[in-house]
N, C-alpha and C. Protein backbone atom coordinates (compact mmCIF):
# COMPACT_ATOMS: atom_id res chain seq x y z
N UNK A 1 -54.13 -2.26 -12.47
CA UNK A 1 -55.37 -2.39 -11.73
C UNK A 1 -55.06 -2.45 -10.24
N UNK A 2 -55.94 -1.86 -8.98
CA UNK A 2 -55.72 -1.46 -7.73
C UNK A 2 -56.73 -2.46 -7.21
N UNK A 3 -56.36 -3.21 -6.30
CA UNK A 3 -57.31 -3.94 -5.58
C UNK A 3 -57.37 -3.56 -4.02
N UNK A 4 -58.28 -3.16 -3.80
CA UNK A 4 -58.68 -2.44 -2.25
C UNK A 4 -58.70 -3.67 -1.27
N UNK A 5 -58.11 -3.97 -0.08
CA UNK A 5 -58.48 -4.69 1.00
C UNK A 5 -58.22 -4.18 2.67
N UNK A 6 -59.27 -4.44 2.83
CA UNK A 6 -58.83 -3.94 4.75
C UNK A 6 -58.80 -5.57 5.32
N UNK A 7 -56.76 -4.94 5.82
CA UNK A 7 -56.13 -5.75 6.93
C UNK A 7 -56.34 -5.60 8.21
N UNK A 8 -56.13 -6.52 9.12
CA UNK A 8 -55.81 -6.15 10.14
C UNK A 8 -54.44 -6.10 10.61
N UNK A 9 -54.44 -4.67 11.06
CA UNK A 9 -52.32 -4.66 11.02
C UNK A 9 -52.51 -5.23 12.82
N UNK A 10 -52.38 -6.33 12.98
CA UNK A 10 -52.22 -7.23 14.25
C UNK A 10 -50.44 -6.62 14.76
N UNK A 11 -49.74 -6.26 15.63
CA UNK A 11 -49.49 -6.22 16.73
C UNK A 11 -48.51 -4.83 15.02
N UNK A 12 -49.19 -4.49 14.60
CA UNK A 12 -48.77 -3.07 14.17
C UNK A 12 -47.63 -3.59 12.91
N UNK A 13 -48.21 -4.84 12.30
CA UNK A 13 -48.27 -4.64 10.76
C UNK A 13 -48.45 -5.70 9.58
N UNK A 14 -47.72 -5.58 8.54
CA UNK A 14 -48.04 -5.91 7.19
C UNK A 14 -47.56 -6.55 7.00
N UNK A 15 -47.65 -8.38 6.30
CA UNK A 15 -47.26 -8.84 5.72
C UNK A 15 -47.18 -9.28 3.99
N UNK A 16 -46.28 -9.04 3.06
CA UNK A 16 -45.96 -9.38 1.91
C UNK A 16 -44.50 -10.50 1.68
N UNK A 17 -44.94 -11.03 0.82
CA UNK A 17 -44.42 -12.94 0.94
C UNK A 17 -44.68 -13.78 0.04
N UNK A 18 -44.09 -14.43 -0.94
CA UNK A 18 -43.67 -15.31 -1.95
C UNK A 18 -45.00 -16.36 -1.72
N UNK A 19 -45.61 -16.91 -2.28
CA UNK A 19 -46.39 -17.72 -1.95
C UNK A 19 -46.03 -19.15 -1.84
N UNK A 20 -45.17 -19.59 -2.21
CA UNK A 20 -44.14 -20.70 -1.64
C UNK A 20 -43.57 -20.75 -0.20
N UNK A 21 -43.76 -19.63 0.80
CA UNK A 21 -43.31 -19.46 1.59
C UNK A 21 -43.79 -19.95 2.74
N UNK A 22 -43.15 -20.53 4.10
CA UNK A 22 -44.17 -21.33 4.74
C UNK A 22 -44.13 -20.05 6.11
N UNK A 23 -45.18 -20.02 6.75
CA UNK A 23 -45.01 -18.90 7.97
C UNK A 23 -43.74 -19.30 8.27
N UNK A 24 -43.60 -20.50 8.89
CA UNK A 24 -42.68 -20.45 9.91
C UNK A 24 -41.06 -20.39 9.78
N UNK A 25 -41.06 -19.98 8.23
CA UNK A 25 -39.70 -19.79 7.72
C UNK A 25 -39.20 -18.57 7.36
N UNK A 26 -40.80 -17.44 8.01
CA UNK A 26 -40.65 -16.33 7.09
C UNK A 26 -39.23 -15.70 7.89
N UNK A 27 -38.65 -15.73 9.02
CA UNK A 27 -38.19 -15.22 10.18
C UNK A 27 -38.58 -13.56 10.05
N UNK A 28 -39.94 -13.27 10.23
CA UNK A 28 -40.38 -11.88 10.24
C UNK A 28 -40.25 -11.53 11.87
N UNK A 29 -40.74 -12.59 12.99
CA UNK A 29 -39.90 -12.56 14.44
C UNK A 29 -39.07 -11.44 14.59
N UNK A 30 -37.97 -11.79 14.28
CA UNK A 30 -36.44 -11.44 14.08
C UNK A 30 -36.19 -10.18 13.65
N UNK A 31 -37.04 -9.58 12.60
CA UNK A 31 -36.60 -8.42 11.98
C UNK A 31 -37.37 -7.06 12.66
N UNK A 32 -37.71 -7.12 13.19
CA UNK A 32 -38.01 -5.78 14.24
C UNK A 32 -36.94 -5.40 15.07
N UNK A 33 -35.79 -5.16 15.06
CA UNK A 33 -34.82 -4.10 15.37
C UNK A 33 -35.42 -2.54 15.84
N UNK A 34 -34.92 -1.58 16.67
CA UNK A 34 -35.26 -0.68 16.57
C UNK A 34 -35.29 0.42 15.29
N UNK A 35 -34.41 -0.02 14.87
CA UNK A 35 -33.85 1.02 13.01
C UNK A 35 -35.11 0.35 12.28
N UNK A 36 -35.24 -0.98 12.41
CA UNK A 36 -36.69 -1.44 11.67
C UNK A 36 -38.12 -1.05 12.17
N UNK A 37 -38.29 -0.93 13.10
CA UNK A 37 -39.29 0.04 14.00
C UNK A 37 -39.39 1.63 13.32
N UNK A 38 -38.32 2.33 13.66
CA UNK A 38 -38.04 3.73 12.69
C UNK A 38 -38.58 3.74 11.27
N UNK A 39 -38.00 2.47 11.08
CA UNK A 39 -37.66 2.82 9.43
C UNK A 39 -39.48 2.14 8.71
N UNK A 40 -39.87 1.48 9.77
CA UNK A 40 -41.31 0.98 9.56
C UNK A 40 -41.18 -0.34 8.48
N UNK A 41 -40.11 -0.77 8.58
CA UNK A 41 -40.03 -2.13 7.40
C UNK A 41 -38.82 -3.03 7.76
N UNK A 42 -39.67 -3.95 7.83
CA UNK A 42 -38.81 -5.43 8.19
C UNK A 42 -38.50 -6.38 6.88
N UNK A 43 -37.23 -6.72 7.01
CA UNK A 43 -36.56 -7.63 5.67
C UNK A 43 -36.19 -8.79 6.57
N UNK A 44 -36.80 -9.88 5.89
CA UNK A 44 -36.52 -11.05 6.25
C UNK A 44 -36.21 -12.40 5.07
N UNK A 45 -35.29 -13.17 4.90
CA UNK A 45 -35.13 -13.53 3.76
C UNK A 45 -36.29 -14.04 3.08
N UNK A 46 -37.44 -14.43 3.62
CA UNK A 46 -38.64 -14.99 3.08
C UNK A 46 -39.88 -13.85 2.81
N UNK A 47 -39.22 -12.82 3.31
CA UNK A 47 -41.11 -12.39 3.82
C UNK A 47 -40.77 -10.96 4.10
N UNK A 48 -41.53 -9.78 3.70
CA UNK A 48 -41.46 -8.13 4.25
C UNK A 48 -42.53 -7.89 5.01
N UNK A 49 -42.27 -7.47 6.13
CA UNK A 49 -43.34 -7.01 7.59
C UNK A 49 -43.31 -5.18 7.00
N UNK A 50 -44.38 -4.58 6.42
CA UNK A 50 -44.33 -3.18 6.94
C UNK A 50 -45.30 -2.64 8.07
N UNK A 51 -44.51 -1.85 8.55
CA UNK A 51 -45.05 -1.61 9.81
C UNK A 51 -46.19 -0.27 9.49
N UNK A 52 -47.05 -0.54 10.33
CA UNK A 52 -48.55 0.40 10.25
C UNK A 52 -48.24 1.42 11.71
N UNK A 53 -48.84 2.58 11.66
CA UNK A 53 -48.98 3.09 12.47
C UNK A 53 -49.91 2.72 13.95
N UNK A 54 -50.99 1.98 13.55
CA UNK A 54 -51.52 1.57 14.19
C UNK A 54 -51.86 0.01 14.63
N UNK A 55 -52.38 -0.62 15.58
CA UNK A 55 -53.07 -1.94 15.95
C UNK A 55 -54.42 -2.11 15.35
N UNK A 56 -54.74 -1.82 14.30
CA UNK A 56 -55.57 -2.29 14.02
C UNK A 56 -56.22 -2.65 12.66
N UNK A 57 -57.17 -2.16 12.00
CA UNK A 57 -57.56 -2.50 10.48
C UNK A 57 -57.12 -0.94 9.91
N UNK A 58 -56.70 -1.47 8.70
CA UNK A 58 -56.09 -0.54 7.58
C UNK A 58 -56.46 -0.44 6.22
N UNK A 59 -56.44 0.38 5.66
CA UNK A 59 -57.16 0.13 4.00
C UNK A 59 -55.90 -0.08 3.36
N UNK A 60 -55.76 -1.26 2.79
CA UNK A 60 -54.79 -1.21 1.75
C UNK A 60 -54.90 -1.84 0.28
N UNK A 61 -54.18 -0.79 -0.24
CA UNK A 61 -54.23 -0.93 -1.73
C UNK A 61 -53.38 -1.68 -2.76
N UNK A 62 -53.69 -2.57 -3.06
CA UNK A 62 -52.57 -3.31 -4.11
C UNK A 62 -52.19 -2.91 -5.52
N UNK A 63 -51.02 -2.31 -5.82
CA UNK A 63 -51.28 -2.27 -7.34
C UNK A 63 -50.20 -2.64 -7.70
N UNK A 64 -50.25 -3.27 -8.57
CA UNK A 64 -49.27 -4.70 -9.38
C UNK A 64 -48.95 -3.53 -11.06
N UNK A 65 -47.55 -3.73 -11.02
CA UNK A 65 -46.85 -2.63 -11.86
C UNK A 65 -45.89 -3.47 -13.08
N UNK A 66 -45.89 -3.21 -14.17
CA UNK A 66 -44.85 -3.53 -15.52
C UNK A 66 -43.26 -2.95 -14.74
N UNK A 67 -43.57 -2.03 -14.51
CA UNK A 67 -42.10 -0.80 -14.40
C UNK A 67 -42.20 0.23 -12.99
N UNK A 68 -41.33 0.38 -12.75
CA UNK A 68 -40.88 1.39 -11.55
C UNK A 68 -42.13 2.40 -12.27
N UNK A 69 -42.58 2.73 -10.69
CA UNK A 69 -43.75 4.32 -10.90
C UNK A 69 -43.31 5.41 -10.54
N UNK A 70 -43.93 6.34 -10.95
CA UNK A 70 -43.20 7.65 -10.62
C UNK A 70 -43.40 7.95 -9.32
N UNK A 71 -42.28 8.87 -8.88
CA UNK A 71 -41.91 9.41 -7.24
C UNK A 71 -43.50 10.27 -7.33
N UNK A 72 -44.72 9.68 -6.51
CA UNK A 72 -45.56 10.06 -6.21
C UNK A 72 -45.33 10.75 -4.05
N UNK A 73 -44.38 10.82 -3.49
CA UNK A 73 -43.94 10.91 -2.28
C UNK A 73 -44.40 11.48 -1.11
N UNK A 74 -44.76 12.94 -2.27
CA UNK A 74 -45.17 13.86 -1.59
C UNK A 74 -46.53 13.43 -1.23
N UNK A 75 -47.17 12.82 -1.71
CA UNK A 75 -48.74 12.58 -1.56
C UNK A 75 -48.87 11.56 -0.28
N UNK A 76 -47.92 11.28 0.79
CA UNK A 76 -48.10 10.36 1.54
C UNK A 76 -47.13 10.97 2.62
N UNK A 77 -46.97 10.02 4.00
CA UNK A 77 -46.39 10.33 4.83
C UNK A 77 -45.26 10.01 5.37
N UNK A 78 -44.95 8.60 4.97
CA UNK A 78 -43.82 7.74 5.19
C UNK A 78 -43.92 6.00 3.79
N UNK A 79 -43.14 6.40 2.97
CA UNK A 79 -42.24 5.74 1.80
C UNK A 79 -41.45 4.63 1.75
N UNK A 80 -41.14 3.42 2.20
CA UNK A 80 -40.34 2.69 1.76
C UNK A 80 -40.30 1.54 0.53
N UNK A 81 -38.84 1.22 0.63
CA UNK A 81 -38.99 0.15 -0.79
C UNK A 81 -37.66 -1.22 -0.06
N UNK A 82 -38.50 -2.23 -0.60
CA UNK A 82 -37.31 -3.41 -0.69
C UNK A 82 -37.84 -4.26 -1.38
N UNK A 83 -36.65 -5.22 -1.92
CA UNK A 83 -36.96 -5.98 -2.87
C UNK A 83 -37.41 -7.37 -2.23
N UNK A 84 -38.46 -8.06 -3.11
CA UNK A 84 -38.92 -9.53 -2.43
C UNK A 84 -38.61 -10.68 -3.79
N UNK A 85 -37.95 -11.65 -3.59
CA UNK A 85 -38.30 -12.83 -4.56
C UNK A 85 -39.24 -13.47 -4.54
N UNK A 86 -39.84 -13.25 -5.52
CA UNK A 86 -41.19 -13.98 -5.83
C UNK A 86 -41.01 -15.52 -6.73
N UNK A 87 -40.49 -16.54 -6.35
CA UNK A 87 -39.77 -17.71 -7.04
C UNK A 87 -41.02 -18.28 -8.03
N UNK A 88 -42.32 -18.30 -6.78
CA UNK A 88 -43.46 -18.70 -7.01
C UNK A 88 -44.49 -18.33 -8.50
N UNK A 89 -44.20 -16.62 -8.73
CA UNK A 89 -44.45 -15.93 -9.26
C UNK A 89 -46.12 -15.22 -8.36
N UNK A 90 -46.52 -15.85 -7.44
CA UNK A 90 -47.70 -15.04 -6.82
C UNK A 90 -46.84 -14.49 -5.38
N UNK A 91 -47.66 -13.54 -5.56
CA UNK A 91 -47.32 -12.29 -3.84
C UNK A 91 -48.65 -12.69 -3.00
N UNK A 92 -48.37 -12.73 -1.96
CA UNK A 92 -49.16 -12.96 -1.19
C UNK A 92 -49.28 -11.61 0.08
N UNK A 93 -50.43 -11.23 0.36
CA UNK A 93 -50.70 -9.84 1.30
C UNK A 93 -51.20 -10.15 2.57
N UNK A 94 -50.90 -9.86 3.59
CA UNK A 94 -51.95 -10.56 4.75
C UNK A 94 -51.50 -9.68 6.31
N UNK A 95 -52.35 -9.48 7.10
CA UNK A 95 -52.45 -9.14 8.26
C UNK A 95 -50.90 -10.06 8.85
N UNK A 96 -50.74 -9.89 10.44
CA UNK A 96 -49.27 -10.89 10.93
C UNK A 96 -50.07 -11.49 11.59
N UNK A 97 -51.26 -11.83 11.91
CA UNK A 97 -51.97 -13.02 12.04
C UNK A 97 -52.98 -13.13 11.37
N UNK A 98 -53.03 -13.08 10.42
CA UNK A 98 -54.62 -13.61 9.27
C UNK A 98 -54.26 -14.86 9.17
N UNK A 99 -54.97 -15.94 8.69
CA UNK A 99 -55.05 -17.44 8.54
C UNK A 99 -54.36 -17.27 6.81
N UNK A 100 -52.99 -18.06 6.49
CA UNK A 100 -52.83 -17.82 5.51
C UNK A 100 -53.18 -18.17 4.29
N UNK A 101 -53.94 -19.62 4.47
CA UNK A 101 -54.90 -19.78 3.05
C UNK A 101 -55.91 -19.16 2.67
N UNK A 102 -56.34 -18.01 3.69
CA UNK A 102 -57.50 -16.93 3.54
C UNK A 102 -56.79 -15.63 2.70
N UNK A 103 -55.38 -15.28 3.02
CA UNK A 103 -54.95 -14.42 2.04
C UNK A 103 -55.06 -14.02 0.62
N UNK A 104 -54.78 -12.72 0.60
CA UNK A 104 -55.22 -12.51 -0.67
C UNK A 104 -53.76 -12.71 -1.76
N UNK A 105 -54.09 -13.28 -2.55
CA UNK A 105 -52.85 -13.49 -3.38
C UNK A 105 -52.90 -13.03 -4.99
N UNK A 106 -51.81 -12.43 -5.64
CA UNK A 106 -51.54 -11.76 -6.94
C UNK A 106 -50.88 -12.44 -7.21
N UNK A 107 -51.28 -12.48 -8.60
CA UNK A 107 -49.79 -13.18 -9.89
C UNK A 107 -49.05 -12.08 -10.49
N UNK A 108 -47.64 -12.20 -10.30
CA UNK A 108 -46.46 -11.36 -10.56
C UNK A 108 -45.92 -12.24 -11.59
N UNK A 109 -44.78 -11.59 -12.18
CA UNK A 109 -43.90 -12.79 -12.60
C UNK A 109 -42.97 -13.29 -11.64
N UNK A 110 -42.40 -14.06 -12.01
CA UNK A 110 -41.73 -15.04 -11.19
C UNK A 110 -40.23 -14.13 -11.12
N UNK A 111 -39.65 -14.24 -9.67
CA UNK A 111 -38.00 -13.33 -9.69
C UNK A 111 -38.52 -12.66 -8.59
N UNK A 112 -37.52 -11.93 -8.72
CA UNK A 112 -36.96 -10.54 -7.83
C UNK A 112 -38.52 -9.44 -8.60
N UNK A 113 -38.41 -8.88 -7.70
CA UNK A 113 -39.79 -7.57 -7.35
C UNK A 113 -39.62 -6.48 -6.22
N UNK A 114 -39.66 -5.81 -6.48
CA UNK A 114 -39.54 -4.43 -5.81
C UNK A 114 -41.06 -3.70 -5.24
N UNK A 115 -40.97 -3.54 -3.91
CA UNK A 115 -42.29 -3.22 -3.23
C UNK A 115 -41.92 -2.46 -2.54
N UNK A 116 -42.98 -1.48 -2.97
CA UNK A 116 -42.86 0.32 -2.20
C UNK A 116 -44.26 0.23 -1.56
N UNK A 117 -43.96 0.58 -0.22
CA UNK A 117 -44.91 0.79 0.85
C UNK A 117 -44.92 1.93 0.73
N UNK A 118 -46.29 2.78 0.65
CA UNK A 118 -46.54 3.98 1.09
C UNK A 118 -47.64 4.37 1.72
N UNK A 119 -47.24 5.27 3.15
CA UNK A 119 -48.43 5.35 4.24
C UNK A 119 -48.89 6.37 4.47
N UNK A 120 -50.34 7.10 4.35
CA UNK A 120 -50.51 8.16 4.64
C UNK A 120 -51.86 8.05 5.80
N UNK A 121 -51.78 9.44 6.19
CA UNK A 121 -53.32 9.58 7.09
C UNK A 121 -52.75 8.84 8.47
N UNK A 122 -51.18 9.10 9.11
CA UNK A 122 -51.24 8.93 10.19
C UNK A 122 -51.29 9.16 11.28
N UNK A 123 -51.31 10.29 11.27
CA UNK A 123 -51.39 11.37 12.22
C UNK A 123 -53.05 11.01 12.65
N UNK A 124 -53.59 11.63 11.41
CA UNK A 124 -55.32 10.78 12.08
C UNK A 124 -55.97 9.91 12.83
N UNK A 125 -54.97 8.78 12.23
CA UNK A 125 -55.07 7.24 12.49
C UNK A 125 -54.17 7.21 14.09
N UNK A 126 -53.12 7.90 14.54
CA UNK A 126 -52.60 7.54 15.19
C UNK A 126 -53.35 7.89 17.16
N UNK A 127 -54.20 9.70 16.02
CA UNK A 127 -54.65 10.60 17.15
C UNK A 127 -55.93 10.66 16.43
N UNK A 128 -57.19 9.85 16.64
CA UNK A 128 -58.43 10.14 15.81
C UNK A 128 -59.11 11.12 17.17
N UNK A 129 -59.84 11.46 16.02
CA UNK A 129 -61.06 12.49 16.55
C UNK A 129 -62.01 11.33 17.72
N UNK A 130 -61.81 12.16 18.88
CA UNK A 130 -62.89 11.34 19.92
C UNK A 130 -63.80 11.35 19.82
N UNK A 131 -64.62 12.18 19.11
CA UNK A 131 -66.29 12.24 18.55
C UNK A 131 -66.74 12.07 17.74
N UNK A 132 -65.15 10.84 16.77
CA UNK A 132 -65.84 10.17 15.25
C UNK A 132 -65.68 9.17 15.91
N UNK A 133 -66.26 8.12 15.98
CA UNK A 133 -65.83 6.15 15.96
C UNK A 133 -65.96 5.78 15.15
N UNK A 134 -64.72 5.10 14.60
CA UNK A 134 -63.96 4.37 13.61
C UNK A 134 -64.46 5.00 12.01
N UNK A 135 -64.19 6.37 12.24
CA UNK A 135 -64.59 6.94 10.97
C UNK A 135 -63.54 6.54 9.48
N UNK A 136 -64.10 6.92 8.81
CA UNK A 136 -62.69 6.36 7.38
C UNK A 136 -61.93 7.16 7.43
N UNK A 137 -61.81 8.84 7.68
CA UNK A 137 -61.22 9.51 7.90
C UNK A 137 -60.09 9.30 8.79
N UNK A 138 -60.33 8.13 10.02
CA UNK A 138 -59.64 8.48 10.72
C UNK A 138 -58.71 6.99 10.66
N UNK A 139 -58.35 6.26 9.44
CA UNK A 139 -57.93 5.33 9.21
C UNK A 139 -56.86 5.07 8.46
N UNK A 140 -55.80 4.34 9.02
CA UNK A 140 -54.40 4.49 8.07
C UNK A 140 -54.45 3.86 6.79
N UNK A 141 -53.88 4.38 5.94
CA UNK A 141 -54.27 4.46 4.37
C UNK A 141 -52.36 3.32 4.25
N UNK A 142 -52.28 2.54 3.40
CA UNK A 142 -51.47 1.81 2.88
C UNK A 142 -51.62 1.31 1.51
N UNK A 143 -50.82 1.73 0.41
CA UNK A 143 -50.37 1.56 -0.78
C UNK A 143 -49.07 0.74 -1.17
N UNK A 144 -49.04 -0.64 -1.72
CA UNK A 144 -48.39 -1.60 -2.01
C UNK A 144 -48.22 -1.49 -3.48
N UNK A 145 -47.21 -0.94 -4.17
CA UNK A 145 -46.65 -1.19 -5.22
C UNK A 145 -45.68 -1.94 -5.36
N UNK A 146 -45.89 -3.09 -6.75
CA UNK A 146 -44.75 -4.05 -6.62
C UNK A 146 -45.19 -4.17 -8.03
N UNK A 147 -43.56 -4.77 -8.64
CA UNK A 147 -42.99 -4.35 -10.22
C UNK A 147 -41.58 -4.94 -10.34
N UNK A 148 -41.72 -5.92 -11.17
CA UNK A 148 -40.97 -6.75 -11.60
C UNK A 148 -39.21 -5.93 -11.60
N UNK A 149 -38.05 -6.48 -10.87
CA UNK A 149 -36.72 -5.49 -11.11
C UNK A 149 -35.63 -6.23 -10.34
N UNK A 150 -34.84 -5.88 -10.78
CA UNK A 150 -33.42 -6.69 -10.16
C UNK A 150 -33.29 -6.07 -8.21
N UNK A 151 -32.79 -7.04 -7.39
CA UNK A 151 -32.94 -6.93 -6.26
C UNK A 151 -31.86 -5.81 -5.89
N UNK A 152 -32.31 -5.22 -5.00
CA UNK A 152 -31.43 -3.90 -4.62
C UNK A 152 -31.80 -3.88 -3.21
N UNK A 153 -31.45 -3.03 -2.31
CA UNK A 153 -30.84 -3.22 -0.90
C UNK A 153 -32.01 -2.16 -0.68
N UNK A 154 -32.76 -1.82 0.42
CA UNK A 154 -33.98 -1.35 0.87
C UNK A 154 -34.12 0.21 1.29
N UNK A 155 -34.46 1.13 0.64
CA UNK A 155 -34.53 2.62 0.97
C UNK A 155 -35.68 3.04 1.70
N UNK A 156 -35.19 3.99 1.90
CA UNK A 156 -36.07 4.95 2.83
C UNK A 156 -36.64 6.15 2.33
N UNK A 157 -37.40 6.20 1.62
CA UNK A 157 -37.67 7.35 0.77
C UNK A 157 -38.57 8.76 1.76
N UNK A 158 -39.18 8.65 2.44
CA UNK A 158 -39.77 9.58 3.15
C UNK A 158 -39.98 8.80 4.37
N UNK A 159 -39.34 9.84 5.42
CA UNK A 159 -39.70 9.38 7.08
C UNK A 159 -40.85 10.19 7.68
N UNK A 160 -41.63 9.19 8.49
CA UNK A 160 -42.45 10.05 9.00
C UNK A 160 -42.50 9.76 10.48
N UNK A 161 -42.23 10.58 11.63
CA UNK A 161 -42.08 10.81 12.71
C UNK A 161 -43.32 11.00 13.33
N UNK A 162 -43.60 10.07 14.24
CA UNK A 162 -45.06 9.98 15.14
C UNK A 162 -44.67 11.34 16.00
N UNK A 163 -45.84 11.55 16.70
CA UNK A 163 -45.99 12.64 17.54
C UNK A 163 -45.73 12.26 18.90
N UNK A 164 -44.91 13.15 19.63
CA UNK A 164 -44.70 12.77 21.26
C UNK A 164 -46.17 12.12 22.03
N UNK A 165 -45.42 11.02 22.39
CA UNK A 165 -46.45 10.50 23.03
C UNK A 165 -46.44 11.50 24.36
């Protein structure tokens, strides 16, 4: 089952996070490197920042998985995956400043979990049409799959390269 929510990707992104987790331990701070900038995903031992194309609200989709899903890749623009411990057994989703008891939270099982970010519609989102305002069309699309699996080290499955500023 897919649960639809629009975030606000606040200073350009996403937070996913153990629900045991307290902000101030997430050290999500810290993990913006430039290669994490590129690569659009921050690993922090508590907490995964993915990064949005844009500053602002985003549609994103939750869907909570038994098993690894199939390489759907092509259908999007930029792909990543890393693994999160979920000790708690709930995931928690939220803007990098939403109030966090307002978050939206899923029950997983409890462990290691694997979460594939996938982003499409950025080019739109990045360069919208000046004679739509704030059309849906012109809004970055984000897909959160996460599925119970032994922890593994964080890939890059499809890069997607913004346009010269």
């Amino acid at each position: 089952m897919v649960t639809d929510l629009e975030l606000f990707a606040d200073y350009f992104q996403i937070h996913v996070l153990d629900d045991d987790s307290e902000a101030t331990e997430t050290g999500i701070g810290d993990v913006w490197t430039e290669q994490a900038v590129l690569d659009g995903l921050g690993v922090a031992e508590h907490a995964l920042a993915i990064g949005t194309a844009v500053n602002e609200t985003v549609d994103v989709a939750i869907d909570l998985l038994t098993g690894r899903p199939d390489d759907d890749s092509t259908d999007f623009d930029h792909v990543v995956e890393a693994s999160r411990n979920l000790a708690s057994g709930r995931m928690v989703v939220l803007g990098c400043t939403d109030y966090g008891p307002d978050a939206a939270r899923f029950d997983m099982p409890a462990g290691w979990t694997r979460i594939r970010a996938s982003r499409r519609n950025l080019q739109a989102a990045t360069c919208p049409d000046p004679d739509s305002e704030d059309e849906p069309e012109d809004r970055e699309e984000l897909r959160v799959q996460a599925w119970p699996a032994p922890h593994s080290l964080p890939n890059i499955i499809k890069r997607w390269t913004p346009p010269d500023a």
